[in-house]
Protein backbone atom coordinates (compact mmCIF):
# COMPACT_ATOMS: atom_id res chain seq x y z
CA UNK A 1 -6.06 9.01 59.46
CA UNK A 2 -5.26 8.40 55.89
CA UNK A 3 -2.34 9.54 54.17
CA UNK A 4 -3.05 12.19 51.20
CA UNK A 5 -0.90 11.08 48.24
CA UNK A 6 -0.08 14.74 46.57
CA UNK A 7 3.69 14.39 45.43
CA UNK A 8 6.23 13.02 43.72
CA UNK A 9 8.26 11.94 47.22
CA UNK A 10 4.55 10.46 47.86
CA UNK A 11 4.04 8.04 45.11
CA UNK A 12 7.96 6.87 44.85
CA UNK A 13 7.49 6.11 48.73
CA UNK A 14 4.65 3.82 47.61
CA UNK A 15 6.19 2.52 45.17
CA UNK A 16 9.28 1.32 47.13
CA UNK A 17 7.20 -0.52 49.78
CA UNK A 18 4.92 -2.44 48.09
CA UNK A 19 5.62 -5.79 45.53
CA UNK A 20 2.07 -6.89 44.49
CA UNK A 21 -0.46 -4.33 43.69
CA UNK A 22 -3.82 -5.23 43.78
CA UNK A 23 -5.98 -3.39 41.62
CA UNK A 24 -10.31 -3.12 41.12
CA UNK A 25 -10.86 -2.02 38.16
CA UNK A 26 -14.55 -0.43 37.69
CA UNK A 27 -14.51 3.08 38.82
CA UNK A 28 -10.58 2.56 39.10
CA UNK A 29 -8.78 1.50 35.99
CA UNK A 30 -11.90 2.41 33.59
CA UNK A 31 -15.39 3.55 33.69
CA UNK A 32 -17.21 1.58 31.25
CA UNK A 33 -15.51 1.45 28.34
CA UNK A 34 -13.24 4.18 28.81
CA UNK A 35 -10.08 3.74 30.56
CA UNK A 36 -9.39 6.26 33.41
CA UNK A 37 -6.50 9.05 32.17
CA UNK A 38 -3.29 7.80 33.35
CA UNK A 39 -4.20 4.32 34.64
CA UNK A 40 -2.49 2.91 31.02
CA UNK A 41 0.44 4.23 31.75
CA UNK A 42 0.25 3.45 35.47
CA UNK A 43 0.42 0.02 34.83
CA UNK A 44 3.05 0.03 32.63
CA UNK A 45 5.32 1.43 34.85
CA UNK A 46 4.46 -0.62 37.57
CA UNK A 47 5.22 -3.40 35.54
CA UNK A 48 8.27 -1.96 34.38
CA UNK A 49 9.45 -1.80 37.88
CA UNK A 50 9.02 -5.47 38.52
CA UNK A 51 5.76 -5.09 40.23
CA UNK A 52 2.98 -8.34 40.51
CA UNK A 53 -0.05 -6.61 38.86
CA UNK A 54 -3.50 -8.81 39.93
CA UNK A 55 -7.23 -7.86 38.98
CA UNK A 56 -9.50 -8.04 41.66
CA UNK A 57 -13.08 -7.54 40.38
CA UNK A 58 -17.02 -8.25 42.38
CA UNK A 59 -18.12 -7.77 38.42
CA UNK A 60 -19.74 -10.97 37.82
CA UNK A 61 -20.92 -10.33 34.62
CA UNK A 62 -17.76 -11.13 32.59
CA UNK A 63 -15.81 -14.89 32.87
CA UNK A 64 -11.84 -14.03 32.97
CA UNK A 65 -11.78 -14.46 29.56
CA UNK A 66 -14.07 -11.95 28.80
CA UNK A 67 -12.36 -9.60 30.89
CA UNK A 68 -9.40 -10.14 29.46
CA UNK A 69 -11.15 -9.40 26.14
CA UNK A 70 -11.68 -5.92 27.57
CA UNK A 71 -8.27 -5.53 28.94
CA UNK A 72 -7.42 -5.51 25.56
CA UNK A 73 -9.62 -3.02 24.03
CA UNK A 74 -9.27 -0.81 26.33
CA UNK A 75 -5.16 -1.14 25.32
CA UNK A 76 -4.56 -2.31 29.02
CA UNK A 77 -2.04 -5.12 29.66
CA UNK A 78 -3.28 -8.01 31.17
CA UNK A 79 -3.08 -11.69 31.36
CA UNK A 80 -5.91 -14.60 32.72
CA UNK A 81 -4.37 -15.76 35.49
CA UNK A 82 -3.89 -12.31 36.88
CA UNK A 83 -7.46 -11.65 36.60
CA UNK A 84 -9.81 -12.83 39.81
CA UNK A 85 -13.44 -11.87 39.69
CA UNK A 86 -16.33 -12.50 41.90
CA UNK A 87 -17.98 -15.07 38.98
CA UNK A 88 -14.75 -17.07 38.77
CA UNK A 89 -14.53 -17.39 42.66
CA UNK A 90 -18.38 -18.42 42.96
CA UNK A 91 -17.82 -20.99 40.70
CA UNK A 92 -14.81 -22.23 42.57
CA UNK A 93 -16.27 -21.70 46.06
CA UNK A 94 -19.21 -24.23 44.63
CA UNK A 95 -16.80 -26.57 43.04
CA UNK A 96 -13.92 -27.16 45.24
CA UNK A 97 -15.23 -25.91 48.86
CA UNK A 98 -19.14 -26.92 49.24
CA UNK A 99 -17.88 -29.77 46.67
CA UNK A 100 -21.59 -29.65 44.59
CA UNK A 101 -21.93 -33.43 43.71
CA UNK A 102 -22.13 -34.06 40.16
CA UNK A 103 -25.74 -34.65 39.95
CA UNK A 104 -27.11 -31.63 41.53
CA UNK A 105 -27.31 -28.35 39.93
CA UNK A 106 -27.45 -24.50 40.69
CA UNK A 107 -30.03 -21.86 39.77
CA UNK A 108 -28.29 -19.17 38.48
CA UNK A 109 -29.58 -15.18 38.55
CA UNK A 110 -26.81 -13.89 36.50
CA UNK A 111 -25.06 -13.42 33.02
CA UNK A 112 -22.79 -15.28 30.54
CA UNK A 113 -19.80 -14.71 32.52
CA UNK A 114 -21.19 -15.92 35.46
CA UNK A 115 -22.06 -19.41 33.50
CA UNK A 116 -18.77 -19.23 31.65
CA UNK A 117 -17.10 -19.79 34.86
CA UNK A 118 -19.33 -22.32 36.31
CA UNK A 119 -19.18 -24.77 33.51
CA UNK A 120 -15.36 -24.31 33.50
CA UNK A 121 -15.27 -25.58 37.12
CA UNK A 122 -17.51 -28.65 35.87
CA UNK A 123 -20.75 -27.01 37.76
CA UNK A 124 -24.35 -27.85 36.53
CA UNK A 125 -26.85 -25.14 36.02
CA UNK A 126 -29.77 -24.21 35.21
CA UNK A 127 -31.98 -20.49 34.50
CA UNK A 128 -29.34 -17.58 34.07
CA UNK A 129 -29.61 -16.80 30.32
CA UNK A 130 -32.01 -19.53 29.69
CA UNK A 131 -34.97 -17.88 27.18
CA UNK A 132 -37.64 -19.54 29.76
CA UNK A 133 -36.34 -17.20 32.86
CA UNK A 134 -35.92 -13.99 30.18
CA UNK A 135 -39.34 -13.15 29.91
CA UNK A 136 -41.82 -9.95 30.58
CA UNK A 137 -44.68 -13.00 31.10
CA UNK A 138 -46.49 -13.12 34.30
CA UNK A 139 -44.82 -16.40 36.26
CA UNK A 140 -47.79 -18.72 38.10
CA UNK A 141 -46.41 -21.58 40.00
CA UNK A 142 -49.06 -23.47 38.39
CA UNK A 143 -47.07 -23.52 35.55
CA UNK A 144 -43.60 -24.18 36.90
CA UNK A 145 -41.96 -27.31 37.30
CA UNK A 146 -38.80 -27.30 40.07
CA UNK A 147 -35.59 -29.02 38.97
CA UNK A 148 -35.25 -31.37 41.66
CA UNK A 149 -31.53 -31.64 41.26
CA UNK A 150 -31.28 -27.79 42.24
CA UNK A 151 -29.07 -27.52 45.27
CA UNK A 152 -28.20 -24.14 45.45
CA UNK A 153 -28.89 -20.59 43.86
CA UNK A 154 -26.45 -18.34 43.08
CA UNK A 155 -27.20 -14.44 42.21
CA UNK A 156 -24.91 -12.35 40.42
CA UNK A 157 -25.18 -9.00 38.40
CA UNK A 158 -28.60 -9.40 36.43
CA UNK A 159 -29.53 -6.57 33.55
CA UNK A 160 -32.41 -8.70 32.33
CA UNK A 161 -33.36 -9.14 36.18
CA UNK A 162 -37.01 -9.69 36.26
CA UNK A 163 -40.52 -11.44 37.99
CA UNK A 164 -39.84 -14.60 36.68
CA UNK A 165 -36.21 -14.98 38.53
CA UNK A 166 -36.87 -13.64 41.37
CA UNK A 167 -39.71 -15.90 41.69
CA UNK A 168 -37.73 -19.50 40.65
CA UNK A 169 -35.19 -18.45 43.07
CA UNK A 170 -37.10 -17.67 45.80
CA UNK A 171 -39.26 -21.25 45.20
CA UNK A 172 -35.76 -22.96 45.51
CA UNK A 173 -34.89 -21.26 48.71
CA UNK A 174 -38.26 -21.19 50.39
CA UNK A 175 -39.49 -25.13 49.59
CA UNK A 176 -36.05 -26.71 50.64
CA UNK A 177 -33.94 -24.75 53.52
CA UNK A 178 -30.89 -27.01 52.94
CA UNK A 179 -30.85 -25.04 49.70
CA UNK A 180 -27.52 -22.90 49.77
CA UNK A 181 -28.17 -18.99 49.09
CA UNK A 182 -25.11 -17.52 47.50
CA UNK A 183 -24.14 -14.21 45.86
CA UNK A 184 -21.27 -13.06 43.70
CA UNK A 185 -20.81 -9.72 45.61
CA UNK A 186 -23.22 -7.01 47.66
CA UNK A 187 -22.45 -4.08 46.14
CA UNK A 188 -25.33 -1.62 46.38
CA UNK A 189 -24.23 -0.30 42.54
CA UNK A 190 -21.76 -0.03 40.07
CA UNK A 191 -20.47 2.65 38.53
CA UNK A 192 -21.17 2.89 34.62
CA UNK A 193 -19.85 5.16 32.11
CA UNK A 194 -22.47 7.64 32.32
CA UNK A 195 -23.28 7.15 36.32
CA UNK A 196 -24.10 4.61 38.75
CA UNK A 197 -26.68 2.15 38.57
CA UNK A 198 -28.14 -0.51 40.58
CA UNK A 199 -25.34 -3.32 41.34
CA UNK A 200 -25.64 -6.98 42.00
CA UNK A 201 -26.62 -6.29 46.15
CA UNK A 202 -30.04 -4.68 44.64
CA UNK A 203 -30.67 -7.65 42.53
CA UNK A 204 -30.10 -10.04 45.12
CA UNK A 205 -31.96 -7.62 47.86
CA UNK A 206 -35.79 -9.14 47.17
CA UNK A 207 -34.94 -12.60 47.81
CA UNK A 208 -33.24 -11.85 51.27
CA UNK A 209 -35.88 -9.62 51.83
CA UNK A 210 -38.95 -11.90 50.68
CA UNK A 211 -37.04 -15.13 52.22
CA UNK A 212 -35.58 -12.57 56.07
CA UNK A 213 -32.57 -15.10 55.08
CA UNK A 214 -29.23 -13.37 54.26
CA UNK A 215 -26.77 -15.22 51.78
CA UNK A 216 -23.08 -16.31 51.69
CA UNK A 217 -21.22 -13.45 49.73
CA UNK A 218 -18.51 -14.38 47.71
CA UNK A 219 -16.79 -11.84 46.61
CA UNK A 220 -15.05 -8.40 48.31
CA UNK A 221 -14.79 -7.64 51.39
CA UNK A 222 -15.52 -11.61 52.04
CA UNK A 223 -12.16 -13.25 52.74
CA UNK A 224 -13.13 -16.71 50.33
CA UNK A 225 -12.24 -14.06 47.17
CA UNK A 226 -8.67 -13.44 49.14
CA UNK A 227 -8.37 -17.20 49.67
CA UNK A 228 -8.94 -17.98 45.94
CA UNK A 229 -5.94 -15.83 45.16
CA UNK A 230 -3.73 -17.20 47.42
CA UNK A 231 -4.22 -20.66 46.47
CA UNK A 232 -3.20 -19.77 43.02
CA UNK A 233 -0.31 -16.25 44.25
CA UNK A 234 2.56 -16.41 46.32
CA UNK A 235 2.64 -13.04 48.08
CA UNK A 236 3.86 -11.26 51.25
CA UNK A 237 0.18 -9.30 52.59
CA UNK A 238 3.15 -6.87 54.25
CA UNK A 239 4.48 -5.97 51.03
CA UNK A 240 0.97 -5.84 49.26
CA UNK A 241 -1.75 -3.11 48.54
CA UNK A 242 -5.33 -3.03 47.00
CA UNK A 243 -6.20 0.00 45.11
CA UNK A 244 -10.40 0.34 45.08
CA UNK A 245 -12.91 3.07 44.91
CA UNK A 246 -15.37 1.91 47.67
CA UNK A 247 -14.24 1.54 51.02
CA UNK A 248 -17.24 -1.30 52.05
CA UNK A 249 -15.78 -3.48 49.31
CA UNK A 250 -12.57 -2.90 48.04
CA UNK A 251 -11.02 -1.10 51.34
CA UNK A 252 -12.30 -3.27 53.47
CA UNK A 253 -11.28 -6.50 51.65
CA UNK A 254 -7.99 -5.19 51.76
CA UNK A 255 -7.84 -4.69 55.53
CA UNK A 256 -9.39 -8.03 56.36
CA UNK A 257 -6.59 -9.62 54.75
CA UNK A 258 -3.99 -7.65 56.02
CA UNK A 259 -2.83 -5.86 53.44
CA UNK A 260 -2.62 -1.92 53.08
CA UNK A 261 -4.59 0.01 50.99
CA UNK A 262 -5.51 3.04 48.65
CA UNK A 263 -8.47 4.83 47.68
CA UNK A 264 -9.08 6.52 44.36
CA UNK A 265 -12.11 8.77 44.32
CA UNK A 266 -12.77 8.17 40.35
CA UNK A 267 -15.52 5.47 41.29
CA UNK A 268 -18.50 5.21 43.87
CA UNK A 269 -16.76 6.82 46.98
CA UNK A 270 -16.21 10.77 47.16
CA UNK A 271 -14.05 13.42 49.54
CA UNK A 272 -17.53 14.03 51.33
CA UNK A 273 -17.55 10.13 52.10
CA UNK A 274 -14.00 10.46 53.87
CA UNK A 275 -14.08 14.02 54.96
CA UNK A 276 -17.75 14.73 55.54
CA UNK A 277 -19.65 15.03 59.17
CA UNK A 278 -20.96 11.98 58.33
CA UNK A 279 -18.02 10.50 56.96
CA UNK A 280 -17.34 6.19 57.03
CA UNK A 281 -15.64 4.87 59.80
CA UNK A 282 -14.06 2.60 57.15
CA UNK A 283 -10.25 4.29 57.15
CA UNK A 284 -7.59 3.30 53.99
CA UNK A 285 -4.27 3.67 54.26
CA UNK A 286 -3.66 6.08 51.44
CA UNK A 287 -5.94 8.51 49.06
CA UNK A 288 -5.32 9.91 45.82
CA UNK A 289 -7.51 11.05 43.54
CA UNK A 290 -6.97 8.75 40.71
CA UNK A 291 -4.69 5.76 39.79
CA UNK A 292 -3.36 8.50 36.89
CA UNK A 293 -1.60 10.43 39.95
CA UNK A 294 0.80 7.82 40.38
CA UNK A 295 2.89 9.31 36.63
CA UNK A 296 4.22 11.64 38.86
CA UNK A 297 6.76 8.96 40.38
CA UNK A 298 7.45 8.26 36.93
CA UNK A 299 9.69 11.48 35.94
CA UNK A 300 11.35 11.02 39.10
């Protein structure tokens, strides 16, 4: 059973046993662009305190960069290399562990970020943003001509998700089965400012439903976004927690790598998911009800 987080003893407790804090930030630090009451000065402290603060995002929509961009409007403190999203660990999972050869390419469902990140790991591409594939026009495969260098498609996070896409994608997949099927994350949604809407796992849905062929996930709860970190952080998984929202991503990433874990219910998962007759069997280690909880250790 999970351990309710409700006082100050609580939080100082927490704060005593754990070294790196791993954080997701949608529905956790912010919801859209509004930062989550508290979660500022959450952060600080922990930093303060001589904590390792790392940012472990499925949002594949936004390179590192570009979430480091929003870091800083939102007034949050953050630096690059502590920031490890689902885009950035495609890109590196295609790089440096399937080892793409230089002459072949990827076809890309996804957003800037997503192609940020590839071309900084030296990763050919084409569709994505590409005008062609961001069109309302009926697609014909009379008309299309395949890439022959395509190797692999990759779906991510698409807002201008449409016929056309789905349809290049599914070509790839369905004319050549040595094609690799890859996805940034499953998440069902995402949690916006003003609700949820449809995440990257509904974009991606179609083409394992058209294709009965289900793809190589990237990001949480697989274990390849874990091993990204670690090749790049030194940390003890005893003396490390992951702070998430949604207990089929976040949570469970966090137990399938050994390290404990908290749920906030600011994001995707609520008390009826935990508490409810028809509750998850997924079990954190700790709830609260948001990250902003945790300034009660900080009069202490």
């Amino acid at each position: 059973m999970a351990v309710r987080l409700s006082d100050r003893e609580h939080y100082e407790a927490l704060l005593d046993k754990y070294d790196t804090w791993m954080f997701d930030c949608d529905g956790v630090l912010w919801h859209g662009d509004r930062p989550i009451e508290g979660a500022v000065q959450v952060l600080d402290m922990l930093r303060k305190r001589g904590k390792r603060l790392l940012f472990v995002t499925n949002n594949a929509t936004k390179s590192r960069r570009s979430y480091k961009t929003k870091f800083d409007q939102l007034g949050i403190e953050a630096h690059v290399d502590e920031i490890y999203g689902s885009a950035y660990a495609a890109a590196v999972y295609i790089s440096s562990v399937m080892k793409l050869p230089k002459d072949k390419k990827v076809y890309v469902i996804g957003m800037l970020g997503l192609e940020e990140e590839l071309r900084n790991e030296g990763v050919s591409y084409v569709g994505g943003t590409d005008p062609a594939d961001c069109t309302l026009e009926s697609f014909s495969l009379a008309d299309f001509t395949p890439d022959p260098d395509v190797a692999a498609v990759l779906c991510g996070l698409d807002t201008a998700i449409n016929y056309t896409k789905l349809s290049k994608a599914f070509h790839y997949l369905h004319r050549d089965p040595s094609c690799r099927f890859l996805v940034t994350n499953e998440d069902s949604t995402f949690p916006s400012a003003h609700g949820l809407l449809p995440g990257a796992g509904a974009v991606s849905a179609p083409l394992r439903f058209a294709l009965n062929r289900d793809p190589l996930s990237v990001g949480k709860p697989a274990k390849t976004m874990l091993d990204c970190i670690q090749a790049k952080v030194q940390f003890n998984p005893k003396r490390t927690i992951m702070i998430g929202d949604r207990l089929n991503t976040d949570i469970l990433f966090g137990q399938a790598g050994g390290l404990a874990t908290l749920l906030v219910l600011t994001g995707v998962t609520s008390e009826e998911n935990i508490t409810g007759p028809n509750s998850s069997t997924i079990v954190p280690d700790y709830v609260t009800p948001s990250i902003g909880d945790l300034r009660l250790a900080k009069s202490s």
